[in-house]
C-alpha atoms as a PDB file:
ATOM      1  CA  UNK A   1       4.569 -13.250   4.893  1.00  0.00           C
ATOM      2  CA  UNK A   2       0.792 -13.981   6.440  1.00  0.00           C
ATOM      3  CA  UNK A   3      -0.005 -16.903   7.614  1.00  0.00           C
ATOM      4  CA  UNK A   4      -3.557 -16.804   5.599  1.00  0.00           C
ATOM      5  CA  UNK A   5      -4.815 -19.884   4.942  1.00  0.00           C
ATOM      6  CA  UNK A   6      -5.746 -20.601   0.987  1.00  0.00           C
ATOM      7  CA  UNK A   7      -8.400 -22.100  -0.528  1.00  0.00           C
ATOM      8  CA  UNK A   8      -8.509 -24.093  -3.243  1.00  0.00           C
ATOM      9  CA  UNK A   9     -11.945 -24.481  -3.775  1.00  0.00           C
ATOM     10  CA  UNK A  10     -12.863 -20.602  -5.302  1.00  0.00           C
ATOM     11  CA  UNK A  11     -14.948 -20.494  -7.826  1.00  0.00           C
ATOM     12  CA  UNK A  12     -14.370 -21.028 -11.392  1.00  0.00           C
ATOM     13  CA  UNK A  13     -15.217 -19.398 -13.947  1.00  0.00           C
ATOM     14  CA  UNK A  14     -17.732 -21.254 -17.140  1.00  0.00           C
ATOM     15  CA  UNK A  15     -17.561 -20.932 -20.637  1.00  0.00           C
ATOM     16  CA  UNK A  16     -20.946 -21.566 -22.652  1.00  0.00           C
ATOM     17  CA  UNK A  17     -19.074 -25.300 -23.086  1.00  0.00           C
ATOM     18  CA  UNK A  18     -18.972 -25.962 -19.852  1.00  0.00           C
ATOM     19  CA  UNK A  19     -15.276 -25.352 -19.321  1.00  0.00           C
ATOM     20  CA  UNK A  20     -13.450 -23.388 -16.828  1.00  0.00           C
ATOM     21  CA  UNK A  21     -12.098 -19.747 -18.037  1.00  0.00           C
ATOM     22  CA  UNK A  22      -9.918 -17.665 -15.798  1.00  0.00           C
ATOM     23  CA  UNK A  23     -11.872 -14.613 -15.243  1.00  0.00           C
ATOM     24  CA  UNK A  24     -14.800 -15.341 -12.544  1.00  0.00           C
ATOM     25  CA  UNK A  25     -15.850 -11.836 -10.841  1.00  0.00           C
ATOM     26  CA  UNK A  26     -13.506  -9.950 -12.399  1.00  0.00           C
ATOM     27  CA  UNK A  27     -15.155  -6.805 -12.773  1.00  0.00           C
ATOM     28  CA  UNK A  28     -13.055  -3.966 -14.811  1.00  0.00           C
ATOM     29  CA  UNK A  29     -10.630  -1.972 -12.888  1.00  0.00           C
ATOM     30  CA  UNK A  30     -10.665  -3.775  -9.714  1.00  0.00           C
ATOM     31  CA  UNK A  31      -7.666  -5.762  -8.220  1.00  0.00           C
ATOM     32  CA  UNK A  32      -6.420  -7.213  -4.489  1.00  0.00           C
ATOM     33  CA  UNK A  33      -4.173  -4.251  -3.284  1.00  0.00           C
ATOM     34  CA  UNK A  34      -3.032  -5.961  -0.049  1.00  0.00           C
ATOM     35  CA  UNK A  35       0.304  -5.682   2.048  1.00  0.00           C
ATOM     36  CA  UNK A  36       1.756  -8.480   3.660  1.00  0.00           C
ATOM     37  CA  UNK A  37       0.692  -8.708   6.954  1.00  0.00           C
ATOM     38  CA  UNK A  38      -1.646 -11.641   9.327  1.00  0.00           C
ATOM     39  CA  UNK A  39      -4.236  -9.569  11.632  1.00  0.00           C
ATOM     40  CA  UNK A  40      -3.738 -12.519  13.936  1.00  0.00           C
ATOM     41  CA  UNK A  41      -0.887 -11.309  14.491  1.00  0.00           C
ATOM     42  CA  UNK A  42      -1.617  -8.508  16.554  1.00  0.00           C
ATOM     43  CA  UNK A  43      -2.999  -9.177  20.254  1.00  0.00           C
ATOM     44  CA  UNK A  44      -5.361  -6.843  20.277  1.00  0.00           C
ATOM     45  CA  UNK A  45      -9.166  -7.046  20.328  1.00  0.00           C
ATOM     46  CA  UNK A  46      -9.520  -4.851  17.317  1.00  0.00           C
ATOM     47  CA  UNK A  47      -6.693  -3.037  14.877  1.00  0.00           C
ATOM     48  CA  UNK A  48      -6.838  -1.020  12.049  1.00  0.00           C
ATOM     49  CA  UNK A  49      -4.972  -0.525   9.030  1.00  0.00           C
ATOM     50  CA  UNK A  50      -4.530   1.716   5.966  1.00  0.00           C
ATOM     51  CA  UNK A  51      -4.165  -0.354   2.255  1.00  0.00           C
ATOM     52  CA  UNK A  52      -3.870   1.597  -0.716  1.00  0.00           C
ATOM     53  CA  UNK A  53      -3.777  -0.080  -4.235  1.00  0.00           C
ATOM     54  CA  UNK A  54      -0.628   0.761  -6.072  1.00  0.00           C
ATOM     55  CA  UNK A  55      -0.066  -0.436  -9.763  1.00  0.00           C
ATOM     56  CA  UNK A  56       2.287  -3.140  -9.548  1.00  0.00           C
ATOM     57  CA  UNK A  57      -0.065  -5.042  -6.507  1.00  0.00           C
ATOM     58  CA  UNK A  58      -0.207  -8.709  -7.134  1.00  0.00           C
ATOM     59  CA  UNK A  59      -3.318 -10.980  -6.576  1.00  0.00           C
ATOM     60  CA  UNK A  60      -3.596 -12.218  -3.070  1.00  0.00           C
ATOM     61  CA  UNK A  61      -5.494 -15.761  -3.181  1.00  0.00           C
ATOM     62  CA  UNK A  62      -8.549 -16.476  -1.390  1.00  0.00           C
ATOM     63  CA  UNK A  63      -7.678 -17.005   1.888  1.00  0.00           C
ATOM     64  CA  UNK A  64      -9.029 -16.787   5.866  1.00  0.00           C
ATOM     65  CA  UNK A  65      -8.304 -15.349   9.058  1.00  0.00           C
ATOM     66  CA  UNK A  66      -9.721 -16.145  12.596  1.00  0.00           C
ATOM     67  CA  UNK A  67     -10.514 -12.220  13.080  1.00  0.00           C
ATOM     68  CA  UNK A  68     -13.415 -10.704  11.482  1.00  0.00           C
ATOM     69  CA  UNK A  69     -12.662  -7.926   9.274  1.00  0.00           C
ATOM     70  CA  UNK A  70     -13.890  -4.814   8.207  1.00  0.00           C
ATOM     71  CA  UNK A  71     -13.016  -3.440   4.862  1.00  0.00           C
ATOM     72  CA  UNK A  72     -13.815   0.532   4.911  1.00  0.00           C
ATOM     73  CA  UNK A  73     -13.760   2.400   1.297  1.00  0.00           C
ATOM     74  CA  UNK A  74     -12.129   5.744   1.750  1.00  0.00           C
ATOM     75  CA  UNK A  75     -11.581   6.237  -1.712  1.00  0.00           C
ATOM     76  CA  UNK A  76     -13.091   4.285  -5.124  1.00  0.00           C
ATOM     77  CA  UNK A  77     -15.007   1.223  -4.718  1.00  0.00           C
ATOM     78  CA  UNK A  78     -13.967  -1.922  -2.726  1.00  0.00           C
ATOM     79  CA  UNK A  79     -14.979  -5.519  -3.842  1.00  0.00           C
ATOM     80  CA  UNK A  80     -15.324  -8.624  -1.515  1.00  0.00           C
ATOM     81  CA  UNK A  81     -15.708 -11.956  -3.250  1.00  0.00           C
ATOM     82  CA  UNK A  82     -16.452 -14.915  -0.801  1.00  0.00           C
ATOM     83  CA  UNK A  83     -17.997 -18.633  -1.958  1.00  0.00           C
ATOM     84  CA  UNK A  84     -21.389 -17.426  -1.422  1.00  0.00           C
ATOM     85  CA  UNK A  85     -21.236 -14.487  -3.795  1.00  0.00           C
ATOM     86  CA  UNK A  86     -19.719 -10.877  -4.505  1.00  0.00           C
ATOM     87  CA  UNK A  87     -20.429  -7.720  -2.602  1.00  0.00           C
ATOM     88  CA  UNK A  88     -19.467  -4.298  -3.691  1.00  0.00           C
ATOM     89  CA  UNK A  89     -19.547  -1.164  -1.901  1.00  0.00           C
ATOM     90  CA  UNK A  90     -18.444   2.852  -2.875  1.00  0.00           C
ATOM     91  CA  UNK A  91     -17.046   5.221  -0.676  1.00  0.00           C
ATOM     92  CA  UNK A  92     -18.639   5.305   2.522  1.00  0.00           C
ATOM     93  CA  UNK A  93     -19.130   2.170   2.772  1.00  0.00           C
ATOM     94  CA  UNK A  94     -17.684  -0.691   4.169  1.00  0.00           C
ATOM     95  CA  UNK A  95     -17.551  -5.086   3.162  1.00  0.00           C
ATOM     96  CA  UNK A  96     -17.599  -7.159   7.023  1.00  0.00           C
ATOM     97  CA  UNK A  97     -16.485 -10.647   6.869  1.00  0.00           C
ATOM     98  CA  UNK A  98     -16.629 -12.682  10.088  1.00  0.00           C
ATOM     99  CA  UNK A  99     -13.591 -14.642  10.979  1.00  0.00           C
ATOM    100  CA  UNK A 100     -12.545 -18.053   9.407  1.00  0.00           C
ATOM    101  CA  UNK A 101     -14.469 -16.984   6.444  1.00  0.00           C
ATOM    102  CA  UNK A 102     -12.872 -17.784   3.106  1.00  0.00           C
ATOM    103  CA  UNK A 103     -12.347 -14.486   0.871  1.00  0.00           C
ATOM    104  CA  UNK A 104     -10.557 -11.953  -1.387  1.00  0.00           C
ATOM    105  CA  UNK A 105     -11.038  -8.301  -1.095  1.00  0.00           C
ATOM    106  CA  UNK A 106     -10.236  -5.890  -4.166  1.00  0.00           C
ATOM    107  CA  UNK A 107     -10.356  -2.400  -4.629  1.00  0.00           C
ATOM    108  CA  UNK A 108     -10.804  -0.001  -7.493  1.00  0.00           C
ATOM    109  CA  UNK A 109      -7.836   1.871  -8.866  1.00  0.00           C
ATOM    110  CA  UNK A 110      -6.250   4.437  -6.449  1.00  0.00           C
ATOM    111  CA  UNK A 111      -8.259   3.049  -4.211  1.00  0.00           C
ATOM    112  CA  UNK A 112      -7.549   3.587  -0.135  1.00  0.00           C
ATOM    113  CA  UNK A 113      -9.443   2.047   2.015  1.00  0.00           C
ATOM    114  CA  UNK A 114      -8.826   0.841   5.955  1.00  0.00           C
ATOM    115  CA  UNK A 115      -9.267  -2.633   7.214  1.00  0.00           C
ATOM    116  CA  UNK A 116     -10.441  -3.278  10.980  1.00  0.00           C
ATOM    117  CA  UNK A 117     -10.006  -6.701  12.066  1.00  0.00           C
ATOM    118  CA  UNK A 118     -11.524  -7.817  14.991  1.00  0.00           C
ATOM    119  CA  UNK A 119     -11.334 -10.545  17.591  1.00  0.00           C
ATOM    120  CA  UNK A 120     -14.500 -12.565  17.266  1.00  0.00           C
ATOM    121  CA  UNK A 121     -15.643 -13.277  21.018  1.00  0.00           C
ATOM    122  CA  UNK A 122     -16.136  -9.103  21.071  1.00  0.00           C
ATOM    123  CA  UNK A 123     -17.659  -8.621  17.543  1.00  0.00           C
ATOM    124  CA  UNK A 124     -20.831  -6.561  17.209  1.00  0.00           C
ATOM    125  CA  UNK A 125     -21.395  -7.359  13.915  1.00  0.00           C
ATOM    126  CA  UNK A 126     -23.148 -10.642  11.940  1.00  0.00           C
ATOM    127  CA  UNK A 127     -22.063 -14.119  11.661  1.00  0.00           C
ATOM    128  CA  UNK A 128     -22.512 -13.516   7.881  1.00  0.00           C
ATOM    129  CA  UNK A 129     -20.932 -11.346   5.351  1.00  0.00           C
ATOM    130  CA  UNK A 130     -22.272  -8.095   4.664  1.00  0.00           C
ATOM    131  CA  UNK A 131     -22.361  -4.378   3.343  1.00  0.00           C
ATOM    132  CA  UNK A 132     -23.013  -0.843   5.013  1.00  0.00           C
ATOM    133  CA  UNK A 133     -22.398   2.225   4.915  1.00  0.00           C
ATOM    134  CA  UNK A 134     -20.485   4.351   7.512  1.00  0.00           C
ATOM    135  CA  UNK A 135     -21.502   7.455   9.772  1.00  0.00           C
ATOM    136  CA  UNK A 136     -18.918  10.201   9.508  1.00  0.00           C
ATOM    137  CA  UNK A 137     -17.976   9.970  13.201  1.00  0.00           C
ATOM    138  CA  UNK A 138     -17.234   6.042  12.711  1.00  0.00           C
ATOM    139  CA  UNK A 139     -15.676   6.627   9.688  1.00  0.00           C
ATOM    140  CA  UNK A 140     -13.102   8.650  11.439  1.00  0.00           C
ATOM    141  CA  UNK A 141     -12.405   7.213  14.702  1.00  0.00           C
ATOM    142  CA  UNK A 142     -11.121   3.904  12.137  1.00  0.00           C
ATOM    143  CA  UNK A 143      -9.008   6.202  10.004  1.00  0.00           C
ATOM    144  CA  UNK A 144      -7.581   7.737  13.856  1.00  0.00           C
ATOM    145  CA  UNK A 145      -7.356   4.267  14.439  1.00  0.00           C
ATOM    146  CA  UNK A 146      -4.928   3.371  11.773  1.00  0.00           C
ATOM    147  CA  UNK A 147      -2.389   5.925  12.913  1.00  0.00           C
ATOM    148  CA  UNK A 148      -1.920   4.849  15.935  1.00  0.00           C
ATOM    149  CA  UNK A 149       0.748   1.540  17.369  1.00  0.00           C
ATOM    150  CA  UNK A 150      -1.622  -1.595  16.825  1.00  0.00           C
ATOM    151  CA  UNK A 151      -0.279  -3.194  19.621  1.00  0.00           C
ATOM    152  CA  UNK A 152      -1.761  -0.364  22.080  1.00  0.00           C
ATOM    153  CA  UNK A 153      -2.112  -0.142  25.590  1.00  0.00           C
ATOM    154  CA  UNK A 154      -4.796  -2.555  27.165  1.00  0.00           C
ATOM    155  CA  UNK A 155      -5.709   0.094  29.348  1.00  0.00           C
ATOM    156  CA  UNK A 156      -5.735   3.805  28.360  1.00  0.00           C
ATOM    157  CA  UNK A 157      -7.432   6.416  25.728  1.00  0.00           C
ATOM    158  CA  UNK A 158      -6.384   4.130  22.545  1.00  0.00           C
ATOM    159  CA  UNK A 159      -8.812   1.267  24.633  1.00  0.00           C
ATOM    160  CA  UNK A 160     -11.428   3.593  25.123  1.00  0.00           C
ATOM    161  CA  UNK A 161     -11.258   4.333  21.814  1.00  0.00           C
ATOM    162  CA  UNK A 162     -11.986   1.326  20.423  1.00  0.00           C
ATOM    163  CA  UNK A 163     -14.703   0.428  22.448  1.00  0.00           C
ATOM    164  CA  UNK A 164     -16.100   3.109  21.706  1.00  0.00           C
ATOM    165  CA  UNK A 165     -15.577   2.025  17.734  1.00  0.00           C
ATOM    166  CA  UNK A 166     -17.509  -1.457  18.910  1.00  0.00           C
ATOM    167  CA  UNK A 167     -20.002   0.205  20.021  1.00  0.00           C
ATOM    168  CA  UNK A 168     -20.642   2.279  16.767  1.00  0.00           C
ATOM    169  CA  UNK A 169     -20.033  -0.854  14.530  1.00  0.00           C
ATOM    170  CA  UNK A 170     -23.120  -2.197  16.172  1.00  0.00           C
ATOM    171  CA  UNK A 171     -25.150   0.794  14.917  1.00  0.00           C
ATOM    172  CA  UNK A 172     -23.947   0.250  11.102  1.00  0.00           C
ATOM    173  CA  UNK A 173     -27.207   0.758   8.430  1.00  0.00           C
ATOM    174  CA  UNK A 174     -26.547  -2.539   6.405  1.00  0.00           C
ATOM    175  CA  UNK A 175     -27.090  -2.021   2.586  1.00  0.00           C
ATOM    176  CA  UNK A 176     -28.389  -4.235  -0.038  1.00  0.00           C
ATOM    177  CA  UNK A 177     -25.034  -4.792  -2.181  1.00  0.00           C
ATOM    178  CA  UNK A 178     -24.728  -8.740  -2.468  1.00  0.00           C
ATOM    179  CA  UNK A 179     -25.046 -10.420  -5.453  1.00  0.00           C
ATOM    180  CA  UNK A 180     -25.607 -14.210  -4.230  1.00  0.00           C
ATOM    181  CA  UNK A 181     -24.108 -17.122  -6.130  1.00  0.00           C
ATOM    182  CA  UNK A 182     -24.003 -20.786  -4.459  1.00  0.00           C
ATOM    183  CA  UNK A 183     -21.830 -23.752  -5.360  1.00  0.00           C
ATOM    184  CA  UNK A 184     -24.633 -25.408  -7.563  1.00  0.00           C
ATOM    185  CA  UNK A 185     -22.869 -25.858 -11.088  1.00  0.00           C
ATOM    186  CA  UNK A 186     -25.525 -24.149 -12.995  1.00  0.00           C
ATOM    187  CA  UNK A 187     -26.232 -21.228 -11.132  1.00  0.00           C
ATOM    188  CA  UNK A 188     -22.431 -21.195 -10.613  1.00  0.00           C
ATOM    189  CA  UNK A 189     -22.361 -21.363 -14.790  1.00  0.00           C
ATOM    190  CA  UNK A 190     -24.910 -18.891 -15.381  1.00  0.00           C
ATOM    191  CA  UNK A 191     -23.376 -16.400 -13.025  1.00  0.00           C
ATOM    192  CA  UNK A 192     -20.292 -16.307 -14.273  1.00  0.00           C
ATOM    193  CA  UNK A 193     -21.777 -15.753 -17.888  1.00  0.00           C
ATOM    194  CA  UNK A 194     -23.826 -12.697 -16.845  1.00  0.00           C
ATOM    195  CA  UNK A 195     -20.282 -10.855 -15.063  1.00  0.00           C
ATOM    196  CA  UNK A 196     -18.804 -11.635 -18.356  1.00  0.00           C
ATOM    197  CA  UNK A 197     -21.676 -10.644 -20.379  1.00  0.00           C
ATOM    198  CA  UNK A 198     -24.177  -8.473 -17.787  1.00  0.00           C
ATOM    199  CA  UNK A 199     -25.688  -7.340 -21.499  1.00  0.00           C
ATOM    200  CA  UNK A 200     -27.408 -10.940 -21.810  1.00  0.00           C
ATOM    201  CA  UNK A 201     -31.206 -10.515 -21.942  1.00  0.00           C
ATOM    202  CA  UNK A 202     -31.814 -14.301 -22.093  1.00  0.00           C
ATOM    203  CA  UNK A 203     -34.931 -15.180 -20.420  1.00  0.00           C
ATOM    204  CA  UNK A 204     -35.000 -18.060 -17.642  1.00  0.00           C
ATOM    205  CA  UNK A 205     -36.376 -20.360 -20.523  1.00  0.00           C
ATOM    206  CA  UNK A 206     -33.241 -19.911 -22.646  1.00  0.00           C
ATOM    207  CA  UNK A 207     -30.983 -20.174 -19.787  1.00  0.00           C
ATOM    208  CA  UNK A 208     -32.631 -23.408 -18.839  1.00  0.00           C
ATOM    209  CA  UNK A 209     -32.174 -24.810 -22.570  1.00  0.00           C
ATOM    210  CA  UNK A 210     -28.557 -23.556 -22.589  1.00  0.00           C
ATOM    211  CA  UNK A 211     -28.209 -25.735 -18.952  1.00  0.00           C
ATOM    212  CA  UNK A 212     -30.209 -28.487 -19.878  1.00  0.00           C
ATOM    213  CA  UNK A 213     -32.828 -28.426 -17.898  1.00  0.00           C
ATOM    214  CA  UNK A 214     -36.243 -27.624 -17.706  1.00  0.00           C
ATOM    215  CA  UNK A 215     -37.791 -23.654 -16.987  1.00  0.00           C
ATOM    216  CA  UNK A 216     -39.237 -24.903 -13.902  1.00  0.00           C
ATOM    217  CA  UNK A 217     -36.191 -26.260 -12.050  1.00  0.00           C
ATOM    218  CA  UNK A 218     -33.796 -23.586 -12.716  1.00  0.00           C
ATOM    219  CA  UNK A 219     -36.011 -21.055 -11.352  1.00  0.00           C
ATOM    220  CA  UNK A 220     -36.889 -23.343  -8.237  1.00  0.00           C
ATOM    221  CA  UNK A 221     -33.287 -23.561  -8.276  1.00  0.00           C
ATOM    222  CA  UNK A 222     -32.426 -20.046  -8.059  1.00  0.00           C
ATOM    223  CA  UNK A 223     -35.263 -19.026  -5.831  1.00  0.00           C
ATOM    224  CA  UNK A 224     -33.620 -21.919  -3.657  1.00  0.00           C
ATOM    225  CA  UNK A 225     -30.169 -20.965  -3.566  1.00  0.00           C
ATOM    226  CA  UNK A 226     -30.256 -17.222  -4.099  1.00  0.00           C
ATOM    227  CA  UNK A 227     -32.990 -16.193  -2.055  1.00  0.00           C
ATOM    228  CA  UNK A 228     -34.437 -14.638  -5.271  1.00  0.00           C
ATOM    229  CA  UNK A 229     -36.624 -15.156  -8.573  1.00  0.00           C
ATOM    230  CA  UNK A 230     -34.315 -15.307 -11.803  1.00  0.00           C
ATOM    231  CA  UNK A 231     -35.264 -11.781 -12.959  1.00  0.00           C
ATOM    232  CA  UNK A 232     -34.441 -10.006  -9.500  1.00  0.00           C
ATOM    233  CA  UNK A 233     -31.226 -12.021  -9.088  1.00  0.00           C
ATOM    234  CA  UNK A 234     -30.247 -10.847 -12.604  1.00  0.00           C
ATOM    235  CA  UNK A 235     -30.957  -6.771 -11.259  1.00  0.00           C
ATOM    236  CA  UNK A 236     -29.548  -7.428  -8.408  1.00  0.00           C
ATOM    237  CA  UNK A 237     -25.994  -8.265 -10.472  1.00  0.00           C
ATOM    238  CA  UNK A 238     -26.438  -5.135 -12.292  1.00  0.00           C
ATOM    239  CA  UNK A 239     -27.034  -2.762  -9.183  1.00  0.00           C
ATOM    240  CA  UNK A 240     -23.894  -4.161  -7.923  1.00  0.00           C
ATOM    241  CA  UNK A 241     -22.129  -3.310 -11.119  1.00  0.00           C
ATOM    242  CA  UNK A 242     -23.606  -0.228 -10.959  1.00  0.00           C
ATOM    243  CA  UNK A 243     -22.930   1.173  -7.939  1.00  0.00           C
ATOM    244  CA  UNK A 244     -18.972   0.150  -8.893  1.00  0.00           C
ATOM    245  CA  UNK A 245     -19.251   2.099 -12.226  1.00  0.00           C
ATOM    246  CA  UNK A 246     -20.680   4.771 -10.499  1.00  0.00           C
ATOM    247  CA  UNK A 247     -18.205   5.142  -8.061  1.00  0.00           C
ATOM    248  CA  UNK A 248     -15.650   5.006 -10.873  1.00  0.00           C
ATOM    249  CA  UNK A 249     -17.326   8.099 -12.500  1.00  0.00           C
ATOM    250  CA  UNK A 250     -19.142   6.164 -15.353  1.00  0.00           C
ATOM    251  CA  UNK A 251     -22.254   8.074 -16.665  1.00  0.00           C
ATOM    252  CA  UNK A 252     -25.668   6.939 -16.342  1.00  0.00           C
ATOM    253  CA  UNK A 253     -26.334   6.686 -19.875  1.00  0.00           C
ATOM    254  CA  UNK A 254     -22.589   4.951 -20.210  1.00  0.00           C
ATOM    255  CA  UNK A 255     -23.777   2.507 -17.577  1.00  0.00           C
ATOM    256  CA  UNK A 256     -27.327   1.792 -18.687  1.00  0.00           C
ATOM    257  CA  UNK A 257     -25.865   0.462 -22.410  1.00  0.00           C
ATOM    258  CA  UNK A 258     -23.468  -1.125 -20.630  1.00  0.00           C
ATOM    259  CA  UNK A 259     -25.894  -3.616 -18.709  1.00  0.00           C
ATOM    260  CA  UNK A 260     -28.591  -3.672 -21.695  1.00  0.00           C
ATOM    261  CA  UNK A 261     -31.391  -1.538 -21.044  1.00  0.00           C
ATOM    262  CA  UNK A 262     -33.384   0.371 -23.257  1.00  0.00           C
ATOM    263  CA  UNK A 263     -32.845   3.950 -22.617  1.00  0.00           C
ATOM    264  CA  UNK A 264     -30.671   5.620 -19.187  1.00  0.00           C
ATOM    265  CA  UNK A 265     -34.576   6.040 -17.902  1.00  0.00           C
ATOM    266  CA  UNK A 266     -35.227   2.144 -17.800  1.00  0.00           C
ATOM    267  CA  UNK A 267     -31.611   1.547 -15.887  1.00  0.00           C
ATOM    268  CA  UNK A 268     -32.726   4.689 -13.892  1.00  0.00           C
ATOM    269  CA  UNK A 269     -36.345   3.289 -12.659  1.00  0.00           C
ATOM    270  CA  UNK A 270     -35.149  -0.150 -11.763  1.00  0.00           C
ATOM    271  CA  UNK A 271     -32.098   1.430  -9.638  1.00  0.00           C
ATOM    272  CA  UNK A 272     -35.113   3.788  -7.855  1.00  0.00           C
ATOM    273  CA  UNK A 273     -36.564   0.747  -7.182  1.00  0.00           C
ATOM    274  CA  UNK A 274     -34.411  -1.111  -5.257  1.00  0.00           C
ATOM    275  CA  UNK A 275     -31.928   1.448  -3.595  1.00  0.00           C
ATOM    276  CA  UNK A 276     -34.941   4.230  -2.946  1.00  0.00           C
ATOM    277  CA  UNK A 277     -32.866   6.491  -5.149  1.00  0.00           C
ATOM    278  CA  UNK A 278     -32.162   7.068  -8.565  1.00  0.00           C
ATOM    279  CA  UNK A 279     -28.213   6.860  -9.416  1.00  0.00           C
ATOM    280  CA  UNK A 280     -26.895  10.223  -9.599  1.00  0.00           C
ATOM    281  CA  UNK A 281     -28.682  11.283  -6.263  1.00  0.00           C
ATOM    282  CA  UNK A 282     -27.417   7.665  -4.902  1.00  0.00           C
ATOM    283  CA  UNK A 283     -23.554   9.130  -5.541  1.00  0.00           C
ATOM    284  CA  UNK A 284     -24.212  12.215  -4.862  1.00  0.00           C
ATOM    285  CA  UNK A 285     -25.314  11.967  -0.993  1.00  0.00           C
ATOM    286  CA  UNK A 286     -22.785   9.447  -0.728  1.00  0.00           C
ATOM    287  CA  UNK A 287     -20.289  12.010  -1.527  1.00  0.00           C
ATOM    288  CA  UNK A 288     -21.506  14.956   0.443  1.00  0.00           C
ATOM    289  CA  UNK A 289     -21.551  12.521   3.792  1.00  0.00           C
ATOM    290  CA  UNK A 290     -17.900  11.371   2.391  1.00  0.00           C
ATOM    291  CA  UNK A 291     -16.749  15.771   2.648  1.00  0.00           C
ATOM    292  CA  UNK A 292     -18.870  16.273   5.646  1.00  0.00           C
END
């Protein structure tokens, strides 16, 4: 069995009573597929693996590792939930969390994605979580990777190899798929309301009455601990949900009633917005560099 380390201080869900409910960031469809196994295990400077998510996968607790690790999506979406907040990411893209970081990766169903974990004195990539997507070439040099011994020669062409996989990790295009929650109760609260209800159109006034406090403190505390005003933090939730359905072959229009707008051209304007595409062009270069 791994050796992870769990946490017991994940976050909890909120009811509109203030007590806890079981179902924090549990977006539909999406479980931990994960097989047994510690990455620090394996003296090597960087290894890769192929996890599929079968039916019968159990729920792997948040838990840590002292190599980083990258979580590639082959196939179907692949979720990373950490303290600070959830990130989401479709095919072609890929969830990096830096060593010693607590966390819980899920993917959608028949999902297959590969994990890379790598030894943090040689890691190109950030001392924070984060999403990108994946260049073809890069994309399969890791699946290459994955059928080869992990414990490789130090010296030889599966070394090369994965230097020369550092040195593409460090040219990753990182993507704006992070939907920031910190451990403040009420944003913590009204977070978990809007995954269970992304539908809720309450403005920042009415979420301030329903966590007694006043309009201008919750939104200096959002702004504070999100990085965002109330309204963007709130989009950015449903481009993350989005992106998911998307992947999962939900419809625009399916999607759009789904997180409350008006019409599929509202959804459709605000996604333009803050990707620089609308959704169905979004998926649909996504898939052609996936076949390329």
């Amino acid at each position: 069995m791994p050796k992870f380390a769990q946490i017991g201080g994940k976050w909890p869900a909120v009811s509109a009573t203030g007590e806890a409910v079981s179902r924090v960031w549990d977006l539909t469809g999406l479980r931990v597929s994960f097989t047994a196994l510690d990455p620090d295990d394996f003296a090597r400077p960087l290894v890769s693996f192929l996890v599929q998510r079968n039916v019968d996968d159990d729920e792997l607790p948040i838990h840590q590792h002292r190599k980083g690790q990258l979580v590639v999506a082959a196939e179907g979406s692949v979720m990373c939930r950490t303290l600070d907040g959830l990130r989401i990411v479709p095919s072609n893209g890929a969830v990096w969390i830096p060593g010693e970081i607590p966390h819980s990766v899920s993917m959608s169903d028949k999902g297959r994605s590969y994990c890379v974990f790598i030894n943090p004195e040689i890691s190109p990539l950030p001392n924070s979580c984060a999403t990108f997507s994946i260049s073809p070439m890069l994309r399969e040099m890791i699946f290459h990777l994955a059928n080869l011994p992990p414990l490789y020669p130090l010296e030889g062409p599966t070394s090369r190899l994965v230097q020369v996989i550092l040195d593409e990790l460090a040219q990753m295009k990182a993507e704006p798929l992070h939907f920031p929650v910190s451990n403040h109760p009420k944003i913590q609260r009204i977070a978990a309301q809007l995954l269970e209800a992304p539908d809720d159109r309450r403005t920042i006034r009415e979420w301030a009455a329903a966590v007694a406090t006043s309009e201008r403190t919750l939104a200096r505390l959002i702004q504070k601990h999100t990085g965002m005003p109330f309204g963007r933090w709130r989009q950015q939730l449903h481009i993350v949900i989005a992106v998911q359905r998307l992947s999962m072959g939900a419809t625009v229009q399916a999607i759009s009633q789904e997180l409350g707008y008006d019409s599929p051209s509202a959804f459709t304007a605000m996604f333009r917005k803050h990707m620089g595409q609308p959704p169905r062009r979004y998926l649909q270069d996504r898939a052609e560099v996936t076949t390329n």
